[in-house]
C-alpha atoms as a PDB file:
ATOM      1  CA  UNK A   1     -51.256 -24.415  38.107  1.00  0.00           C
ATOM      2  CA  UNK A   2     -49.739 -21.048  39.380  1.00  0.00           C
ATOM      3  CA  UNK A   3     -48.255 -21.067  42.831  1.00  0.00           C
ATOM      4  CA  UNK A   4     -49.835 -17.831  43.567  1.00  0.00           C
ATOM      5  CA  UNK A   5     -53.197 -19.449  43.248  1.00  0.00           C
ATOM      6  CA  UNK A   6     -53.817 -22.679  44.391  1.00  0.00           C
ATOM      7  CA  UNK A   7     -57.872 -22.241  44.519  1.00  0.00           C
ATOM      8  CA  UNK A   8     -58.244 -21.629  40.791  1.00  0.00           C
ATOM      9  CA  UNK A   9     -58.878 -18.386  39.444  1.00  0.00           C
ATOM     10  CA  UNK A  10     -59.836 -15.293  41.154  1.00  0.00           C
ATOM     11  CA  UNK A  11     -63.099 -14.034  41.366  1.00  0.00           C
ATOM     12  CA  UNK A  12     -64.263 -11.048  39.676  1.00  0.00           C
ATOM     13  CA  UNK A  13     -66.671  -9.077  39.183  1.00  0.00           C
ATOM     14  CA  UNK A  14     -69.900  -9.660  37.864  1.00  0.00           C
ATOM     15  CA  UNK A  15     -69.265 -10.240  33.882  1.00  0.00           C
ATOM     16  CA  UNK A  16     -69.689  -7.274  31.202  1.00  0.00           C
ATOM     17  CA  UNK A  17     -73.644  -7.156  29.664  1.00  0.00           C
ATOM     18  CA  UNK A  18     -73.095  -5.999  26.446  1.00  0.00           C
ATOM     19  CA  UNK A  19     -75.172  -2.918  26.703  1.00  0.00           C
ATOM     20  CA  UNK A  20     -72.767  -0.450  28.331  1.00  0.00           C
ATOM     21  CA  UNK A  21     -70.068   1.926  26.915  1.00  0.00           C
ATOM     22  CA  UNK A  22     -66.773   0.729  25.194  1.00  0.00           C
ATOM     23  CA  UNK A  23     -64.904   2.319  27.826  1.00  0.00           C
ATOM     24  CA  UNK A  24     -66.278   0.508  30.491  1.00  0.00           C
ATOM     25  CA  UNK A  25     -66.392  -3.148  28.725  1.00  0.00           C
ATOM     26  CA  UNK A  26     -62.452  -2.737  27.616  1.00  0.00           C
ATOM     27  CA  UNK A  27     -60.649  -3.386  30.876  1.00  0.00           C
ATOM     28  CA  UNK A  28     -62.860  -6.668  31.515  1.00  0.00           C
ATOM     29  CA  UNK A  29     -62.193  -7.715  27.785  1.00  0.00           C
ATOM     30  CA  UNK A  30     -58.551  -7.060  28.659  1.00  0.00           C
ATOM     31  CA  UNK A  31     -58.523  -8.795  31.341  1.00  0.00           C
ATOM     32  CA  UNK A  32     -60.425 -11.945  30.444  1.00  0.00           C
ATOM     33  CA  UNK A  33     -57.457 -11.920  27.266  1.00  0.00           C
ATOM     34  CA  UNK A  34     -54.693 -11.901  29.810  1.00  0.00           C
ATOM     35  CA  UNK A  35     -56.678 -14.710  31.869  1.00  0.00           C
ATOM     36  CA  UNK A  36     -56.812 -16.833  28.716  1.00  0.00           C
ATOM     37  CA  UNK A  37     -53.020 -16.177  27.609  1.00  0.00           C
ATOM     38  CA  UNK A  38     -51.871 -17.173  31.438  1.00  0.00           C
ATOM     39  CA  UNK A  39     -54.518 -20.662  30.906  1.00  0.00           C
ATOM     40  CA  UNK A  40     -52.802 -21.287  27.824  1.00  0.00           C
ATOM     41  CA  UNK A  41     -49.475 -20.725  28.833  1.00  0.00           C
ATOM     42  CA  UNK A  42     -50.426 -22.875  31.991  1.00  0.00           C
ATOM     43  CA  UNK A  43     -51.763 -25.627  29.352  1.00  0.00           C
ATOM     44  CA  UNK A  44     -48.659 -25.922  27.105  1.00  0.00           C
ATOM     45  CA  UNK A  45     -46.335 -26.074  30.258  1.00  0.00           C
ATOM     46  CA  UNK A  46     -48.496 -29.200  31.501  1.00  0.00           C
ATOM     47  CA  UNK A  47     -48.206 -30.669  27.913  1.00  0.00           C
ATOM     48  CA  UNK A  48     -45.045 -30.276  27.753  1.00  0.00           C
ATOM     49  CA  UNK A  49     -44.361 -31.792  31.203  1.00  0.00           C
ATOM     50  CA  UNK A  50     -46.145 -34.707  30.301  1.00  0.00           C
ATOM     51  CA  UNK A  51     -44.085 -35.527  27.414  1.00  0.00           C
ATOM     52  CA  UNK A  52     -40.828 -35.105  28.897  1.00  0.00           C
ATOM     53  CA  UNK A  53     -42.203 -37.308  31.827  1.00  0.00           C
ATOM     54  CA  UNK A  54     -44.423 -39.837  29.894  1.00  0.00           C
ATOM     55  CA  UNK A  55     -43.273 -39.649  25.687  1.00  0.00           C
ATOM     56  CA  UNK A  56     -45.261 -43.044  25.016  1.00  0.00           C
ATOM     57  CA  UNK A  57     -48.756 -41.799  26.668  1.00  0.00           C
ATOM     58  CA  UNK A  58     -47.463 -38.780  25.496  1.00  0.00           C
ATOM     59  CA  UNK A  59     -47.135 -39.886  22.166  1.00  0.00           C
ATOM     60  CA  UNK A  60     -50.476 -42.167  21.751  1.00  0.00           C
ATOM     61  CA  UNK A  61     -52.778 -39.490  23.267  1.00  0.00           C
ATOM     62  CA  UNK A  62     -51.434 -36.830  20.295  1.00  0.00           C
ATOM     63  CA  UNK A  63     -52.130 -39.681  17.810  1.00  0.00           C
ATOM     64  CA  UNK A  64     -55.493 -40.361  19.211  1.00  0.00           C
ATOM     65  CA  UNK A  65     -56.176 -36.596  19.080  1.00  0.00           C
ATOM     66  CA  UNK A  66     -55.230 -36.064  15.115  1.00  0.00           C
ATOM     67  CA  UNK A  67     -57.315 -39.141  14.178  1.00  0.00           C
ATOM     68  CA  UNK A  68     -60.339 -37.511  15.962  1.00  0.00           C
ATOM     69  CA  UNK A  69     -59.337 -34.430  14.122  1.00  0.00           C
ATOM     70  CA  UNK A  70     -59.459 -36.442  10.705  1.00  0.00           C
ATOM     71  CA  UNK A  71     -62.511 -38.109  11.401  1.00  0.00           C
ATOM     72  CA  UNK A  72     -64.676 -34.879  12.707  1.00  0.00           C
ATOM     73  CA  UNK A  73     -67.266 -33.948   9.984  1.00  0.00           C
ATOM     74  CA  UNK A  74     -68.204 -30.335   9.306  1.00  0.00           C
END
C-alpha cells in the first residue's frame, strides 16, 4: 500500500453515466486507468515481496494458481 494513503483510495466523484459528452467522460476514464496502473504496480510489488520473503508459499500458491488455470472450462 502507498504511504501517502493509508485509508485506501481516495474518494471521487460520483462515477461517469455514460450519457454525457466525450469530453467530459475522458478525464474520469483517465483517471480510473492511472488508478488501475498504480493497483497493479502496488500488486506486483506485494508479489514480489512475498517471494523474496516466503519462495516455498511463494512457490506452491503459483502452482496452485496454474492448475486452476488448466482446469477452468470455457
Amino acid at each position: 500500500m502507498s504511504p501517502q494513503s493509508p485509508s485506501g483510495p481516495e474518494p471521487t466523484g460520483p462515477e461517469p453515466t455514460g450519457d454525457g459528452n466525450a469530453d467530459g467522460e475522458s478525464e474520469p476514464e483517465a483517471a480510473r486507468r492511472r488508478r488501475r496502473a498504480q493497483f497493479l504496480r502496488e500488486l506486483n510489488e506485494a508479489k514480489a515481496l512475498r517471494e523474496r520473503v516466503k519462495p516455498r508459499q511463494a512457490r506452491a500458491a503459483r502452482m496452485r494458481q496454474q492448475m486452476r488455470m488448466r482446469t477452468f472450462r470455457w
